[in-house]
N, C-alpha and C. Protein backbone atom coordinates (compact mmCIF):
# COMPACT_ATOMS: atom_id res chain seq x y z
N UNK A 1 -1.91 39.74 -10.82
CA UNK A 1 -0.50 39.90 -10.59
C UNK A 1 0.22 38.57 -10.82
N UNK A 2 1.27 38.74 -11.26
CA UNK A 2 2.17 37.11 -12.14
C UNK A 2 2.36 36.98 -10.25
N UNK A 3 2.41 35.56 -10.47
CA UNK A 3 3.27 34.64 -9.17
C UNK A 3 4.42 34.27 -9.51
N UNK A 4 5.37 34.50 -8.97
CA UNK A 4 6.93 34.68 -9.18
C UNK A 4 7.18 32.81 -8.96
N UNK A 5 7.89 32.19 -9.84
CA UNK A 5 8.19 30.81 -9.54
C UNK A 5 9.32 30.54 -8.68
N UNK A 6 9.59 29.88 -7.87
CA UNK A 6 10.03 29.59 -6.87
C UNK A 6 10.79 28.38 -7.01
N UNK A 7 12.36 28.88 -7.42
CA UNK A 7 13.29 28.09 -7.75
C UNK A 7 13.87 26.65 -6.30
N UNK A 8 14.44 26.11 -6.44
CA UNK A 8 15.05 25.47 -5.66
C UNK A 8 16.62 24.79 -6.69
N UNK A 9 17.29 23.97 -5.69
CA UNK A 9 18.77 23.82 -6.13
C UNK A 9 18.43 22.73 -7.54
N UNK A 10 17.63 22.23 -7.49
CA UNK A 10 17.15 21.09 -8.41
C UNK A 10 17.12 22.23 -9.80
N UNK A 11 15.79 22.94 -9.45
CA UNK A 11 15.68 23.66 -10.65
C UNK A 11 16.18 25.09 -11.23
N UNK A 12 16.69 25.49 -10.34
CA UNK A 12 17.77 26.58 -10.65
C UNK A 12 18.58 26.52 -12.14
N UNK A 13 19.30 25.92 -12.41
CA UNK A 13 20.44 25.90 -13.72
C UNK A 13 19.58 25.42 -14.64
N UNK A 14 18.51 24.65 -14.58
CA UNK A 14 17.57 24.32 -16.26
C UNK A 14 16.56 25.86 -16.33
N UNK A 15 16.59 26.41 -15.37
CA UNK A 15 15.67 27.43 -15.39
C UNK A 15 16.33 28.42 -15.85
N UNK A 16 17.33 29.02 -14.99
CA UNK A 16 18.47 29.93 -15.68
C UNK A 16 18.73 29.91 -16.99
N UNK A 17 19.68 28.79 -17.02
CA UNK A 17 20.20 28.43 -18.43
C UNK A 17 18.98 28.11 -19.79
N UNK A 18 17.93 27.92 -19.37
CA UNK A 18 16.89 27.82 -20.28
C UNK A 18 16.51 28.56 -20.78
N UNK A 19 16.45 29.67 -20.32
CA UNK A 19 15.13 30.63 -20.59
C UNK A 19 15.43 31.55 -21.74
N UNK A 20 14.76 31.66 -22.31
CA UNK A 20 14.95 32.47 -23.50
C UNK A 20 14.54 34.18 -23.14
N UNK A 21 14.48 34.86 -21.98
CA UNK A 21 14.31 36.24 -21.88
C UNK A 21 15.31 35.92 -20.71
N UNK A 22 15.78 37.56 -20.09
CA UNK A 22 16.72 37.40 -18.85
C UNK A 22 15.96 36.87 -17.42
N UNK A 23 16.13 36.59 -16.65
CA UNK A 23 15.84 35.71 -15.83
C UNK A 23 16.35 36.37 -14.32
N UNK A 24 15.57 36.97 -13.49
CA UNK A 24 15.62 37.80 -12.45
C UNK A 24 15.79 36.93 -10.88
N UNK A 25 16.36 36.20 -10.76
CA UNK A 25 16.35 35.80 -9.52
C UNK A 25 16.60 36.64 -7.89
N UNK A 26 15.62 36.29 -7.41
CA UNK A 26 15.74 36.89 -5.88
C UNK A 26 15.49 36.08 -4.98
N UNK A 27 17.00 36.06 -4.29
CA UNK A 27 17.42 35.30 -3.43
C UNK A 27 16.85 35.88 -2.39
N UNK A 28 15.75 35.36 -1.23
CA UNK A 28 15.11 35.83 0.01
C UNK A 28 15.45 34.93 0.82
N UNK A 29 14.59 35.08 1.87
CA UNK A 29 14.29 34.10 3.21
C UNK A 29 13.19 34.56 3.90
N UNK A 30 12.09 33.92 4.19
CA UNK A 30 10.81 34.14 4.65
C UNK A 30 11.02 35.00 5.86
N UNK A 31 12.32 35.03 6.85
CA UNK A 31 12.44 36.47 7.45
C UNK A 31 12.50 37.55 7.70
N UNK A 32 12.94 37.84 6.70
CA UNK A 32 13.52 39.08 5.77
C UNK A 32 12.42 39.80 5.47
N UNK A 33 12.58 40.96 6.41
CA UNK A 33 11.75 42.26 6.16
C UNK A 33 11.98 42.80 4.67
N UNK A 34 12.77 43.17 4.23
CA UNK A 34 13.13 43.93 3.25
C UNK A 34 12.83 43.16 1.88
N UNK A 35 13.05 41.83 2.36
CA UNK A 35 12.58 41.20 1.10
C UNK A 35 11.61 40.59 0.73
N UNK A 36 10.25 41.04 1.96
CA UNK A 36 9.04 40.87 1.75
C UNK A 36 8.63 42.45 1.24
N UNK A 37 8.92 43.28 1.89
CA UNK A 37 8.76 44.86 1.22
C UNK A 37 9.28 44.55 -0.65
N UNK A 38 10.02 44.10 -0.85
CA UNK A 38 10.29 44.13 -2.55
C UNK A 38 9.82 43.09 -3.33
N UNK A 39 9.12 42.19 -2.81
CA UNK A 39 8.36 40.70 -3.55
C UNK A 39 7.14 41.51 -4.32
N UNK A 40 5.99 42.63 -3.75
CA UNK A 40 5.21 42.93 -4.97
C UNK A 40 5.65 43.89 -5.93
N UNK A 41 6.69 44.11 -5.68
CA UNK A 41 7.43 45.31 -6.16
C UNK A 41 7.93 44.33 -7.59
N UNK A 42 8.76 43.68 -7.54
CA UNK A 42 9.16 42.37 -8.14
C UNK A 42 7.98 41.74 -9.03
N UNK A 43 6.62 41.60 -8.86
CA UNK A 43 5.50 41.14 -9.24
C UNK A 43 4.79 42.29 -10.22
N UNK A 44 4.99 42.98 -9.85
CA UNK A 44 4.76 44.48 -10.56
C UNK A 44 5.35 44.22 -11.53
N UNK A 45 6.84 44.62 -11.16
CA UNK A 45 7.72 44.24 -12.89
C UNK A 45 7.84 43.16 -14.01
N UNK A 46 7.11 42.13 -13.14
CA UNK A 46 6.91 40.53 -14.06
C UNK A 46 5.84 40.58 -14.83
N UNK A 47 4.92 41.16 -14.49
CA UNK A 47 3.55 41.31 -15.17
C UNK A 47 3.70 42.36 -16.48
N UNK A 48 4.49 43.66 -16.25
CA UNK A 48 4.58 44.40 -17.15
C UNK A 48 5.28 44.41 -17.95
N UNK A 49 6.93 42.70 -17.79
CA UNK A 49 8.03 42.86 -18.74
C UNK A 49 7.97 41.55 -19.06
N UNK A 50 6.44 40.75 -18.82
CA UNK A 50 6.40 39.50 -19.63
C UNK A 50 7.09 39.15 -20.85
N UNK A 51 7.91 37.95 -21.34
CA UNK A 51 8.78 37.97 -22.57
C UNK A 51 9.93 38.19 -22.54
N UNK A 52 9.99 39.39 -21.80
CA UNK A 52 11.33 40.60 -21.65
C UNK A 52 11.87 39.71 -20.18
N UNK A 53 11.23 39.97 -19.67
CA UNK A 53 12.17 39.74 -18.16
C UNK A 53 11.36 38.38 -17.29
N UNK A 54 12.00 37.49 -16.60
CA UNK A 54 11.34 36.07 -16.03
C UNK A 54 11.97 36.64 -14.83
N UNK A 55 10.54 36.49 -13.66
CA UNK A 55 11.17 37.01 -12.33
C UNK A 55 10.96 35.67 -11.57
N UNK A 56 12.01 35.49 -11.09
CA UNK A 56 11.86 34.23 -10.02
C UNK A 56 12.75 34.38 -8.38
N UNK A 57 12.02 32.90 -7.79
CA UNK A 57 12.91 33.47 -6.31
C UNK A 57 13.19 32.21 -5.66
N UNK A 58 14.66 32.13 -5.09
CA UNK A 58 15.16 31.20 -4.35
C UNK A 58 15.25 31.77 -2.83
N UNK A 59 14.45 30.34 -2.29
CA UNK A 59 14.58 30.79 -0.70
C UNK A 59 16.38 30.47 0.16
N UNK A 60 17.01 31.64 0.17
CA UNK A 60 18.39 30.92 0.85
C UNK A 60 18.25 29.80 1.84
N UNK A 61 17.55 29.70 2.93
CA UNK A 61 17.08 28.99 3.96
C UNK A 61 16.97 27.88 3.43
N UNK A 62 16.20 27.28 2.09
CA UNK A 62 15.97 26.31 1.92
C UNK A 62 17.09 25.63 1.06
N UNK A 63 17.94 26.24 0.66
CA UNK A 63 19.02 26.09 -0.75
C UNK A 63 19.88 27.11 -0.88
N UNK A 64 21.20 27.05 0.54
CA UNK A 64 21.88 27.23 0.64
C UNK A 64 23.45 27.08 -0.11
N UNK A 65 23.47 26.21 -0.77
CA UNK A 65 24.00 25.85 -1.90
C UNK A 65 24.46 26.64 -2.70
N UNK A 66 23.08 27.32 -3.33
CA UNK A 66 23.37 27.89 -4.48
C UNK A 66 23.38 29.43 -4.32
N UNK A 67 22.67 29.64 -3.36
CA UNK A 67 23.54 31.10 -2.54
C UNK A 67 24.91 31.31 -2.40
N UNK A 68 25.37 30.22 -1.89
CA UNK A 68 26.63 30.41 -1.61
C UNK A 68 27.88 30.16 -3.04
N UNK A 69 27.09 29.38 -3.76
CA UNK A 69 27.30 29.02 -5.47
C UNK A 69 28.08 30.82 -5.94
N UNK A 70 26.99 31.55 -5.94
CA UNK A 70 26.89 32.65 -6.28
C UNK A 70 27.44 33.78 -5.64
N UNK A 71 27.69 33.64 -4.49
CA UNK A 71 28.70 34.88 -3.42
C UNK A 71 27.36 35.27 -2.85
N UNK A 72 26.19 35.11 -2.54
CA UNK A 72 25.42 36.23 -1.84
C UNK A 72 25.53 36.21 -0.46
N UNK A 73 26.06 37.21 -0.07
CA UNK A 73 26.07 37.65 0.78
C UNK A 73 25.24 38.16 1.88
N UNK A 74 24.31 39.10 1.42
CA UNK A 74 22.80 39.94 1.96
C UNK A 74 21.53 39.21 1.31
N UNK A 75 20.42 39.68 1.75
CA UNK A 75 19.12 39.09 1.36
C UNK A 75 18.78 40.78 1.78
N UNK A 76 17.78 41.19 0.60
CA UNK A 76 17.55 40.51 -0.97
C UNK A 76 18.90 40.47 -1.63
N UNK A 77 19.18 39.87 -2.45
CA UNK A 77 20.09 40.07 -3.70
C UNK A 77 19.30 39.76 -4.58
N UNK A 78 19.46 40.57 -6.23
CA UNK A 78 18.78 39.76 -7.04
C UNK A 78 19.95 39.97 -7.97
N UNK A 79 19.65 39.13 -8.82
CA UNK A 79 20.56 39.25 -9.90
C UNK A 79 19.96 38.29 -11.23
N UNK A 80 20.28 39.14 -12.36
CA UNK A 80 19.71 38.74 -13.41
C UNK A 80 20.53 38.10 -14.74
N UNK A 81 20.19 37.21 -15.08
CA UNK A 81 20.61 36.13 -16.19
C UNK A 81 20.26 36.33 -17.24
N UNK A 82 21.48 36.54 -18.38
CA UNK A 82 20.72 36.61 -20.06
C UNK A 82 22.04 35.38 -20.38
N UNK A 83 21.33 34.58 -20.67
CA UNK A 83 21.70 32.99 -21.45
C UNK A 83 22.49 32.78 -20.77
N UNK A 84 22.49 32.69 -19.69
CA UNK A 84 23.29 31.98 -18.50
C UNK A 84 23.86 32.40 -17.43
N UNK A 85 24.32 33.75 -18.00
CA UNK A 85 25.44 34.69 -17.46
C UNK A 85 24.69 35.55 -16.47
N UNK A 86 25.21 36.08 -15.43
CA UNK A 86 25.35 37.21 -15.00
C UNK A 86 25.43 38.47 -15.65
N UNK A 87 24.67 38.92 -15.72
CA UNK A 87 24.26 40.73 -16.29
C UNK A 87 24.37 41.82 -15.09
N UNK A 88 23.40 41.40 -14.08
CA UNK A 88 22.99 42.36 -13.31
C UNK A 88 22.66 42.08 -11.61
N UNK A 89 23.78 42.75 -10.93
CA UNK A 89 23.46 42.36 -9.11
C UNK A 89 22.82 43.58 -8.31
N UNK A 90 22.18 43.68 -7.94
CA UNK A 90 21.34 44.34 -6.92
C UNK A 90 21.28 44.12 -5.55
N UNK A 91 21.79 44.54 -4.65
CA UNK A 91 21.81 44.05 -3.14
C UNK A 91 20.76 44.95 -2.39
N UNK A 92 20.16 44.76 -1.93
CA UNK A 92 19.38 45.34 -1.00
C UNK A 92 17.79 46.03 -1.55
N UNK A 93 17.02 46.53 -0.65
CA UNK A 93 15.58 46.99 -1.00
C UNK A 93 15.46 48.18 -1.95
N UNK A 94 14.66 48.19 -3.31
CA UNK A 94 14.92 49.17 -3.82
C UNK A 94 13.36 49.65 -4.11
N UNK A 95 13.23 50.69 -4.74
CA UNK A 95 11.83 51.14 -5.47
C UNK A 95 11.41 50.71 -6.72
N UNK A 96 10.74 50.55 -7.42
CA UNK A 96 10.27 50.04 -8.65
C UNK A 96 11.62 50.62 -9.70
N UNK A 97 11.25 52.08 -9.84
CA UNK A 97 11.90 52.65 -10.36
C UNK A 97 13.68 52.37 -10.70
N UNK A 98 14.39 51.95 -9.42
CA UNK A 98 15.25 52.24 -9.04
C UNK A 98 15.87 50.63 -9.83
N UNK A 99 14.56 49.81 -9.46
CA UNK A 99 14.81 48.81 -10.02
C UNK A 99 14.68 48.22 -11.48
N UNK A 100 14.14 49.03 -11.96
CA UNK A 100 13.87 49.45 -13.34
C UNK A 100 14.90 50.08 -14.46
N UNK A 101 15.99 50.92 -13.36
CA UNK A 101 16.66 51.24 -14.24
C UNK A 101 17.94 50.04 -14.02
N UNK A 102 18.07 49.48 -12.89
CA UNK A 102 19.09 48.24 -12.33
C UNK A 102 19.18 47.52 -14.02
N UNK A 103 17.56 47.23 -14.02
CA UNK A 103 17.27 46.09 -15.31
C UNK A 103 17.17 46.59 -16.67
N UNK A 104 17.67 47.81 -16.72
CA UNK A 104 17.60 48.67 -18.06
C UNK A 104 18.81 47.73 -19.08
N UNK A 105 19.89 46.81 -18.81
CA UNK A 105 20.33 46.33 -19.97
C UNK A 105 19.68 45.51 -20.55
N UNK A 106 19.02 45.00 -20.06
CA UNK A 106 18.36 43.12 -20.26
C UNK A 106 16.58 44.02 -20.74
N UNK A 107 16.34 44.70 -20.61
CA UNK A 107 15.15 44.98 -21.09
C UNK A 107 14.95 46.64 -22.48
């Protein structure tokens, strides 16, 4: 199963802005029920949309900053990046599926 890389405020914007496939960030916090329920869920989809989709995750707790950079509000949020931009927001716990079709532009 891929290990999701684990952004911080440092590497956030070279990572984003770098990447040559869309770029899935999920904003958690090691408290967060719901967003430990969707982390293999998340790992699932990285493994199978290698190329296509880069799944990564910023801990709010630790890099508050760039949470707040972004408007998030709830944990999980994820939201996904094609060449920089904003494509796609997702708030809350979803199913593979559900999340699958979330990411249906970018893939």
């Amino acid at each position: 199963m891929a290990q999701l890389t684990e952004l911080t405020a440092d590497t956030f914007s070279e990572t984003v802005n770098g990447a040559q496939e869309a770029v899935v960030v999920d904003f958690w916090a090691e408290w967060c029920g719901p967003c430990k329920k969707i982390a293999p869920i998340l790992e699932e989809i990285a493994d199978e949309h290698q190329g296509k989709l880069r799944v990564t995750k910023l801990d709010v707790e630790a890099h508050p900053s760039v949470a707040q950079q972004y408007g998030v509000m709830a944990i999980p949020t994820l939201i996904v990046f094609k060449d920089g931009q904003e494509v796609v927001r997702v708030t809350g716990s979803k199913g593979k599926a559900q999340l699958l079709d979330d990411f249906a532009p970018v893939l």
